[in-house]
C-alpha atoms as a PDB file:
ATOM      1  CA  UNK A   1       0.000   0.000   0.000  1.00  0.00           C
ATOM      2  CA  UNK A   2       1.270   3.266  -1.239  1.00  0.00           C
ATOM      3  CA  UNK A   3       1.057   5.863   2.335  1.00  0.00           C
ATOM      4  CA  UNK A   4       0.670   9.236  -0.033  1.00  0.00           C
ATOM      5  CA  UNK A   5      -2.910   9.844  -0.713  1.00  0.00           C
ATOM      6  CA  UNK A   6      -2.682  12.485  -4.142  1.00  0.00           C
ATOM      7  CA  UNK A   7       0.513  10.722  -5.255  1.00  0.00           C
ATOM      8  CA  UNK A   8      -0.248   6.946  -4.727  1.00  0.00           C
ATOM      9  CA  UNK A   9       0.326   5.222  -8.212  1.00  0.00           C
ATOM     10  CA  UNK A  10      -3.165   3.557  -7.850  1.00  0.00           C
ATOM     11  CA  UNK A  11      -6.762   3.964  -6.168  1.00  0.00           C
ATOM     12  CA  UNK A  12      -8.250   0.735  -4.988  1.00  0.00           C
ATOM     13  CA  UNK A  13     -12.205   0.438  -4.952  1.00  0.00           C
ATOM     14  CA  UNK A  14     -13.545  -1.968  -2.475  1.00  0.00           C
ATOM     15  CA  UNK A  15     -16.798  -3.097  -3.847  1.00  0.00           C
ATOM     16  CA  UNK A  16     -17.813  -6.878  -3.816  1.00  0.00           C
ATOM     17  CA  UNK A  17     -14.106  -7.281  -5.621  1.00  0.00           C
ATOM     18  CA  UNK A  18     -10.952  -5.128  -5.415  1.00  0.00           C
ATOM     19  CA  UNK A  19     -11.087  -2.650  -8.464  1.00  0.00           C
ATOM     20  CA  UNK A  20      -8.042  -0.579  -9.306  1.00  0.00           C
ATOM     21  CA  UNK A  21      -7.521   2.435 -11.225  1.00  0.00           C
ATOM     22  CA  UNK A  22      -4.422   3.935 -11.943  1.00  0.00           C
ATOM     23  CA  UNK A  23      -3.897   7.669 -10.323  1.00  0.00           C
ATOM     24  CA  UNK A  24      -3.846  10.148 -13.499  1.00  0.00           C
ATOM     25  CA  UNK A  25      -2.832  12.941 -10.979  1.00  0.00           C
ATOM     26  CA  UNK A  26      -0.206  12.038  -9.313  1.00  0.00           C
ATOM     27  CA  UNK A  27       2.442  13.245 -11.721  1.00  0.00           C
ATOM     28  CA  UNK A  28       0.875  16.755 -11.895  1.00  0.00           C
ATOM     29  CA  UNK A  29       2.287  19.834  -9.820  1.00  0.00           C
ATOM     30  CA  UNK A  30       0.874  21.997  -7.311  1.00  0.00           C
ATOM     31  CA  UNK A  31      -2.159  21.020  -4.858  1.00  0.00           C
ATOM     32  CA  UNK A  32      -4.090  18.330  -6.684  1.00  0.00           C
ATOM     33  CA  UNK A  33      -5.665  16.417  -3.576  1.00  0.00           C
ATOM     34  CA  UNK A  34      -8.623  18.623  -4.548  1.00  0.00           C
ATOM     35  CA  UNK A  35      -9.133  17.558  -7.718  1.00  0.00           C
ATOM     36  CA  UNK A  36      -8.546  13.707  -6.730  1.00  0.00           C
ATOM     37  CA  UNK A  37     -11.091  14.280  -4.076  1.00  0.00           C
ATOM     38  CA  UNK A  38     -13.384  15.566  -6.906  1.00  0.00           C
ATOM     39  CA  UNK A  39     -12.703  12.374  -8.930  1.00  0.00           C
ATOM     40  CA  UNK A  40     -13.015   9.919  -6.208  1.00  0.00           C
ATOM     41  CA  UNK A  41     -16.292  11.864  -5.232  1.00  0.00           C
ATOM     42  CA  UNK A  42     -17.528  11.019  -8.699  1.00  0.00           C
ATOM     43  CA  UNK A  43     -16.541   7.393  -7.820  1.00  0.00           C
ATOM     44  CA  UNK A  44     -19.090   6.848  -5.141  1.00  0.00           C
ATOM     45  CA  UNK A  45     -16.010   7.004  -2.409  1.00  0.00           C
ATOM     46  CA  UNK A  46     -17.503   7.875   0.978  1.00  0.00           C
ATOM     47  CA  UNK A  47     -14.540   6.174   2.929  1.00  0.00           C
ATOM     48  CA  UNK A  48     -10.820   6.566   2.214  1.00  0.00           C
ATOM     49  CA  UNK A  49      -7.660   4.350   3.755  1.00  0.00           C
ATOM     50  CA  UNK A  50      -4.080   5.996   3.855  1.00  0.00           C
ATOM     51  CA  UNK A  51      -1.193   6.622   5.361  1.00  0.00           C
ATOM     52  CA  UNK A  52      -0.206  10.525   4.741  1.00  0.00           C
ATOM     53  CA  UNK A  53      -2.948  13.249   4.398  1.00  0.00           C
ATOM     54  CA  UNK A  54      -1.538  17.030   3.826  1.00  0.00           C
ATOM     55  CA  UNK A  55      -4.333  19.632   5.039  1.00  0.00           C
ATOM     56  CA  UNK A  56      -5.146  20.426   1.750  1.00  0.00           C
ATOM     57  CA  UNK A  57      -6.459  17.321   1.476  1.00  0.00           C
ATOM     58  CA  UNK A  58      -7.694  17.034   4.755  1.00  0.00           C
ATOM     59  CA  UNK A  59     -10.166  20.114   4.154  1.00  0.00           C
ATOM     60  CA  UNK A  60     -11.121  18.888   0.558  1.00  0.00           C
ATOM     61  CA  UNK A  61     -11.968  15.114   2.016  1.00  0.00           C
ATOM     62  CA  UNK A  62     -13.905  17.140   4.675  1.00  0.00           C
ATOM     63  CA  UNK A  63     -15.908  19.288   2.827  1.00  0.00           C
ATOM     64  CA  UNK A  64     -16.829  16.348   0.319  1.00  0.00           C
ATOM     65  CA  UNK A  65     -18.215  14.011   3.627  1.00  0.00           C
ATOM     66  CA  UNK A  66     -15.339  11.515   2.948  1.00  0.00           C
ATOM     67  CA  UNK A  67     -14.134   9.499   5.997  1.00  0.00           C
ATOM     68  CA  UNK A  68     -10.409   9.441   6.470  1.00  0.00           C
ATOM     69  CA  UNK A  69      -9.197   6.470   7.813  1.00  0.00           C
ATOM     70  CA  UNK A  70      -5.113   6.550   8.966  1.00  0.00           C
ATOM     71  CA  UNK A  71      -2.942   3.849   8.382  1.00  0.00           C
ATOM     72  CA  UNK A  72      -0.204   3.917   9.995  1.00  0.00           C
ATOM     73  CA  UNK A  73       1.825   1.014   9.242  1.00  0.00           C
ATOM     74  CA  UNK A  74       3.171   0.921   5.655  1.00  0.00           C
ATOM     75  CA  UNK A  75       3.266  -2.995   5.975  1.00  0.00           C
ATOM     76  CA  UNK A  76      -0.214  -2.869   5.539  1.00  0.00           C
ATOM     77  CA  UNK A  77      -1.390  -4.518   2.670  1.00  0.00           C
ATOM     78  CA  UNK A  78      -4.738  -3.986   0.778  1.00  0.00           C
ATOM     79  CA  UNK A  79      -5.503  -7.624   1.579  1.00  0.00           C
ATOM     80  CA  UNK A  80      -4.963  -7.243   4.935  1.00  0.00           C
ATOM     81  CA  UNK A  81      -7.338  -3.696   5.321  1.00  0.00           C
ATOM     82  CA  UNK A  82      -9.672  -5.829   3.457  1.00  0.00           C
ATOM     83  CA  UNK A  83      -9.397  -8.699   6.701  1.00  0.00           C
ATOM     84  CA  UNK A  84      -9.837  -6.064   8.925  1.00  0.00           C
ATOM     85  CA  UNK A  85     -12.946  -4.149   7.830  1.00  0.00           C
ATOM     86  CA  UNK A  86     -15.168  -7.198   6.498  1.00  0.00           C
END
């Protein structure tokens, strides 16, 4: 699991499977956790799992009613999230 939340390489979508979907952002400058909040609002995302969080994105997750959910342990992997919250 990548801990950067704008710059991760992928998104992962727990629905009944895993989906994943490559970050398009991440390789743009400036503050773009806005506009990947946007896109993951357009996803149906109400819940997201990472590891780093600038306030930036903090206040964009906020304002968009998206629970932020700290990992704190890069050894985490997304199969093991997926033990703990099912």
């Amino acid at each position: 699991m990548d801990m950067r939340f704008a710059k991760c390489s992928y998104f992962c979508f727990l629905k009944e499977e895993p989906v994943f979907l490559e970050n398009k952002f991440q390789d743009m400058e400036g503050h773009i956790a806005p506009t990947v909040v946007t896109c993951l609002k357009e996803q149906g995302v109400t819940q997201v799992f990472t590891g780093e969080i600038g306030s930036t994105a903090q206040k964009s997750l906020k304002e968009a009613h998206i629970q932020t959910i700290l990992i704190e342990n890069d050894k985490f992997t997304i199969q093991g999230i997926l033990k703990k919250i099912r």
